[in-house]
N, C-alpha and C. Protein backbone atom coordinates (compact mmCIF):
# COMPACT_ATOMS: atom_id res chain seq x y z
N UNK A 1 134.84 55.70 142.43
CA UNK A 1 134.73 56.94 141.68
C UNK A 1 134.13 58.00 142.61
N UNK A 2 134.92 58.95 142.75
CA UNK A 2 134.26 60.30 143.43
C UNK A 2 133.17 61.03 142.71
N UNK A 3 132.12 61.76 143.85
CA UNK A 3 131.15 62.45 143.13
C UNK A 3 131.89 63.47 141.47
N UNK A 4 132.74 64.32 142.43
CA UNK A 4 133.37 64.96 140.78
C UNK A 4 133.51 64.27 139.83
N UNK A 5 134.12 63.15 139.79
CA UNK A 5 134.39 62.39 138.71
C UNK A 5 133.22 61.88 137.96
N UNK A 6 132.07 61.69 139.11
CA UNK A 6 130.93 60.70 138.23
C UNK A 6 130.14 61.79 137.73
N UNK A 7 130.59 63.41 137.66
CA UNK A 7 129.79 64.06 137.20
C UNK A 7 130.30 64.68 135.84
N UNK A 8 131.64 64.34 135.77
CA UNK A 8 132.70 64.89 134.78
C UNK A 8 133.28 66.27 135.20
N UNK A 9 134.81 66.09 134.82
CA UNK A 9 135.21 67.28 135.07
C UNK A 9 134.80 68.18 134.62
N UNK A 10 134.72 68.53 133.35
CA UNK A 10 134.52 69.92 132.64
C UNK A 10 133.38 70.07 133.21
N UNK A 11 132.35 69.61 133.27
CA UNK A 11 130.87 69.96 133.95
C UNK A 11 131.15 70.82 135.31
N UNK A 12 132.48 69.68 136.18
CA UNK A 12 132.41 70.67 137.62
C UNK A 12 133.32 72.10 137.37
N UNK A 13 134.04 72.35 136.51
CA UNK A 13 134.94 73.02 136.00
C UNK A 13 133.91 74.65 135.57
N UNK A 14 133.16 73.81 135.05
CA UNK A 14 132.90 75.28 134.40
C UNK A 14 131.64 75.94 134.83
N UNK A 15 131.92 75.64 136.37
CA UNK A 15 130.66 76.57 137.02
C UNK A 15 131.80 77.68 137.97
N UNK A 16 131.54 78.54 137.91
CA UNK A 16 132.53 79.82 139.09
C UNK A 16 131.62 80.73 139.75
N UNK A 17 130.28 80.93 139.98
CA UNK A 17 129.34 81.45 140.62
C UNK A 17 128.94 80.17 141.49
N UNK A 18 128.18 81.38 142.41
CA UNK A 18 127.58 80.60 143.19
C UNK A 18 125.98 79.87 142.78
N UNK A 19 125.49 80.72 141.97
CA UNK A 19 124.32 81.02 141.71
C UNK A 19 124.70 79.96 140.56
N UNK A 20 125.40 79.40 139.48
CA UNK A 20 125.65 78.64 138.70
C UNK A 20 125.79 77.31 139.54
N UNK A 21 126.52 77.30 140.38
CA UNK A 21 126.17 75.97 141.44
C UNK A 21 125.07 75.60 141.77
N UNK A 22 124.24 76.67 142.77
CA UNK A 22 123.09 76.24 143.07
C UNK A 22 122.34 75.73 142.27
N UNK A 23 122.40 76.50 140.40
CA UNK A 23 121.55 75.94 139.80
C UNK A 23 121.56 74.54 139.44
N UNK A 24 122.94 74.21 139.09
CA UNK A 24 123.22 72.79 139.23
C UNK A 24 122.58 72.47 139.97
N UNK A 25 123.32 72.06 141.38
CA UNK A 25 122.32 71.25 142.52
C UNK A 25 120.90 71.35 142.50
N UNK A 26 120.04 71.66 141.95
CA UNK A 26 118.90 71.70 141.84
C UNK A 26 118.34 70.42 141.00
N UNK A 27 119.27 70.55 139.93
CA UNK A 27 118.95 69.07 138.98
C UNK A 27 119.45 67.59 139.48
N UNK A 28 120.40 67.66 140.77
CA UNK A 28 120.95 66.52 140.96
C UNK A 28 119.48 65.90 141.25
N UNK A 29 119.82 64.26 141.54
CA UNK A 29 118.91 63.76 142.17
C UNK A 29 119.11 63.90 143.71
N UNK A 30 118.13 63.23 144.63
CA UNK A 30 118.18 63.51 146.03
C UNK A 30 119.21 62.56 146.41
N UNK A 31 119.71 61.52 145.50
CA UNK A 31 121.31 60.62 146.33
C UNK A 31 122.14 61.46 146.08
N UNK A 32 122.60 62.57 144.70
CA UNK A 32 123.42 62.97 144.34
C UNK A 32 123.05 64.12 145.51
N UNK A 33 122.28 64.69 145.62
CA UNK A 33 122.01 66.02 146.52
C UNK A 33 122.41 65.63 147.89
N UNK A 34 122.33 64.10 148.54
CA UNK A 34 122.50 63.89 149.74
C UNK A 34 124.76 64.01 149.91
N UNK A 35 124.75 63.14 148.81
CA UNK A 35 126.14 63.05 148.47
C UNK A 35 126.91 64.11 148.43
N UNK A 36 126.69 65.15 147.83
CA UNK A 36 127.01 66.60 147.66
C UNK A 36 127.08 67.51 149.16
N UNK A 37 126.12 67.55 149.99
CA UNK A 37 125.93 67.62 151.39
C UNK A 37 126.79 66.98 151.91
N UNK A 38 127.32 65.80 151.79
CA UNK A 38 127.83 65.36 152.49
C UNK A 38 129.44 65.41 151.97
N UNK A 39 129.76 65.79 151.00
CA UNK A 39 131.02 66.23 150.20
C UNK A 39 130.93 67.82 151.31
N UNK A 40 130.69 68.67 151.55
CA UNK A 40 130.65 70.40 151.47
C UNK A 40 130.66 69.92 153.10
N UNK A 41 129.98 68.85 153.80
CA UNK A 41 130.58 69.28 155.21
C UNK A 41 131.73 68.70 155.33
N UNK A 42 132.09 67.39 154.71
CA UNK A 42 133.57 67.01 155.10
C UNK A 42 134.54 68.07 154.74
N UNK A 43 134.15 68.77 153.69
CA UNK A 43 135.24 70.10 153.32
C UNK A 43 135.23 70.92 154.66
N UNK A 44 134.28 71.43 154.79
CA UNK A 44 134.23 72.12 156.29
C UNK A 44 134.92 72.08 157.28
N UNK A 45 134.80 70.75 157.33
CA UNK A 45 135.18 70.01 158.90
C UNK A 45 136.57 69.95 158.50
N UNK A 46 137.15 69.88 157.51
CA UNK A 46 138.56 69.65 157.36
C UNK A 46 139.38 70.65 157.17
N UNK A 47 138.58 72.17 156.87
CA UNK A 47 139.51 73.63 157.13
C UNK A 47 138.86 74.20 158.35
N UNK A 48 138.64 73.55 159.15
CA UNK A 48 138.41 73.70 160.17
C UNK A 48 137.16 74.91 160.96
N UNK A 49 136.29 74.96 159.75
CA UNK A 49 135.20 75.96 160.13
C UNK A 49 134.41 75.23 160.65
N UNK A 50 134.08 76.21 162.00
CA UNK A 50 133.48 76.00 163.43
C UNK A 50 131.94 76.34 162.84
N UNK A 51 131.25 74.96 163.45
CA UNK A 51 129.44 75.23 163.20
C UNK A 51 129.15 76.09 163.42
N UNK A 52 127.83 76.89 162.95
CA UNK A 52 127.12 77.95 163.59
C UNK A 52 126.64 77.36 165.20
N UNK A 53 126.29 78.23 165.68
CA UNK A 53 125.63 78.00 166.80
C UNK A 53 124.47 77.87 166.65
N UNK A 54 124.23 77.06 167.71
CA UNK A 54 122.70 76.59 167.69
C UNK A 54 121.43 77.43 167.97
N UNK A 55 120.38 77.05 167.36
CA UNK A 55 119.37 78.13 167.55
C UNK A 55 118.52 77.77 168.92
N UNK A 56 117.98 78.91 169.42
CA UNK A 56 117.30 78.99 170.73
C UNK A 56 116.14 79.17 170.85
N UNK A 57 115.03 78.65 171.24
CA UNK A 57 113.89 79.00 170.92
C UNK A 57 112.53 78.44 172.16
N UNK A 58 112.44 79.83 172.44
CA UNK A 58 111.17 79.96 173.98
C UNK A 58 110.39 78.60 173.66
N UNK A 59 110.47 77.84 175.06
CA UNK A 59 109.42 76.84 175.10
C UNK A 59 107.74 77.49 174.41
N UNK A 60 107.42 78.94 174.74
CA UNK A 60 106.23 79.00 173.85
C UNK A 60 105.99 79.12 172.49
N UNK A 61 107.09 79.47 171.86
CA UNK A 61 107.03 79.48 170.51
C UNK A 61 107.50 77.81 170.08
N UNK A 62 108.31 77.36 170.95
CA UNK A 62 108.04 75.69 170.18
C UNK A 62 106.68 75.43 170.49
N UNK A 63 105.75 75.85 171.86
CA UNK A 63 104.78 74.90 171.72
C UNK A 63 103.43 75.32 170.79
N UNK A 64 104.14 77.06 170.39
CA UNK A 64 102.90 77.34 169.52
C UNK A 64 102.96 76.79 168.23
N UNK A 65 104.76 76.15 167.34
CA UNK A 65 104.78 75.23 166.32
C UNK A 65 104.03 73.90 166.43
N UNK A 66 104.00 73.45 167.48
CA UNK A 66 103.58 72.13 167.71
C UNK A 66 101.99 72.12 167.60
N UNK A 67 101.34 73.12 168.34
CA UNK A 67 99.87 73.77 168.14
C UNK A 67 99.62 73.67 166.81
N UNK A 68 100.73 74.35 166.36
CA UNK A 68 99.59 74.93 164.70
C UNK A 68 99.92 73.71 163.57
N UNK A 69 100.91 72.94 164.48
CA UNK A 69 101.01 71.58 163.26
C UNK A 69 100.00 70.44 163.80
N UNK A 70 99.36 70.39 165.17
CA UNK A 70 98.26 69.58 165.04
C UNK A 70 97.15 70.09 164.51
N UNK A 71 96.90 71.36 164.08
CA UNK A 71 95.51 71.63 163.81
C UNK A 71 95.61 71.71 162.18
N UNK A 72 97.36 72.03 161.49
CA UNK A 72 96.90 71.88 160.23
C UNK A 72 97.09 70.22 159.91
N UNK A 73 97.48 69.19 160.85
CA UNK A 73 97.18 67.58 160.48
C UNK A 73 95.71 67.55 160.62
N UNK A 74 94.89 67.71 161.86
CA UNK A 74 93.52 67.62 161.98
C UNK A 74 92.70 68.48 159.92
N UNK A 75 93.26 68.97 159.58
CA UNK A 75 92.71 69.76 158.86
C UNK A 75 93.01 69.06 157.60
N UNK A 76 94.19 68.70 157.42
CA UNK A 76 94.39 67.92 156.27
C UNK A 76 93.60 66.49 156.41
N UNK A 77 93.43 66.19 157.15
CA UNK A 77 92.53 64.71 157.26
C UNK A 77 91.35 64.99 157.52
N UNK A 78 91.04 66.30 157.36
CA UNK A 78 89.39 66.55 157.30
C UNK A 78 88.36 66.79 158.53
N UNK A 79 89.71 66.56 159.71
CA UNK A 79 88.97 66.33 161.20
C UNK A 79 88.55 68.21 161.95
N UNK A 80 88.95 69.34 161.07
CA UNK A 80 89.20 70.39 161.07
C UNK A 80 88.44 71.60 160.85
């Protein structure tokens, strides 16, 4: 059984916004949410839309993420 099917048609039928989708996906669970993700890229990949490009980002601004995520772990464990 395909995701559509295990969700019922008329259910997938009678959303035509986007914003009516999203709200859906919000209630799936996280298998149905993983499943769904993984339904929307095989669509992708099969009309042939090209990934975004990848993001770029200065060795100092990764190492200032990496900075500010050891000091808010030190902080959450109280060491802070």
């Amino acid at each position: 059984m395909s995701f559509a099917e295990s969700r019922g048609a008329g259910y997938a039928l009678s959303m035509s916004t986007l914003a009516e989708i999203e709200l859906a996906a919000r209630r799936l669970s996280p298998a149905e949410k993983q499943q769904l993700l993984i339904l929307v890229a095989q669509s992708l990949r099969e009309q042939g839309v090209p990934l975004p490009e990848p993001r770029l980002f200065s060795r100092q601004q990764m190492q200032a993420w990496m900075d500010e995520d050891e000091r808010d772990l030190k902080a959450f464990r109280g060491q802070g």
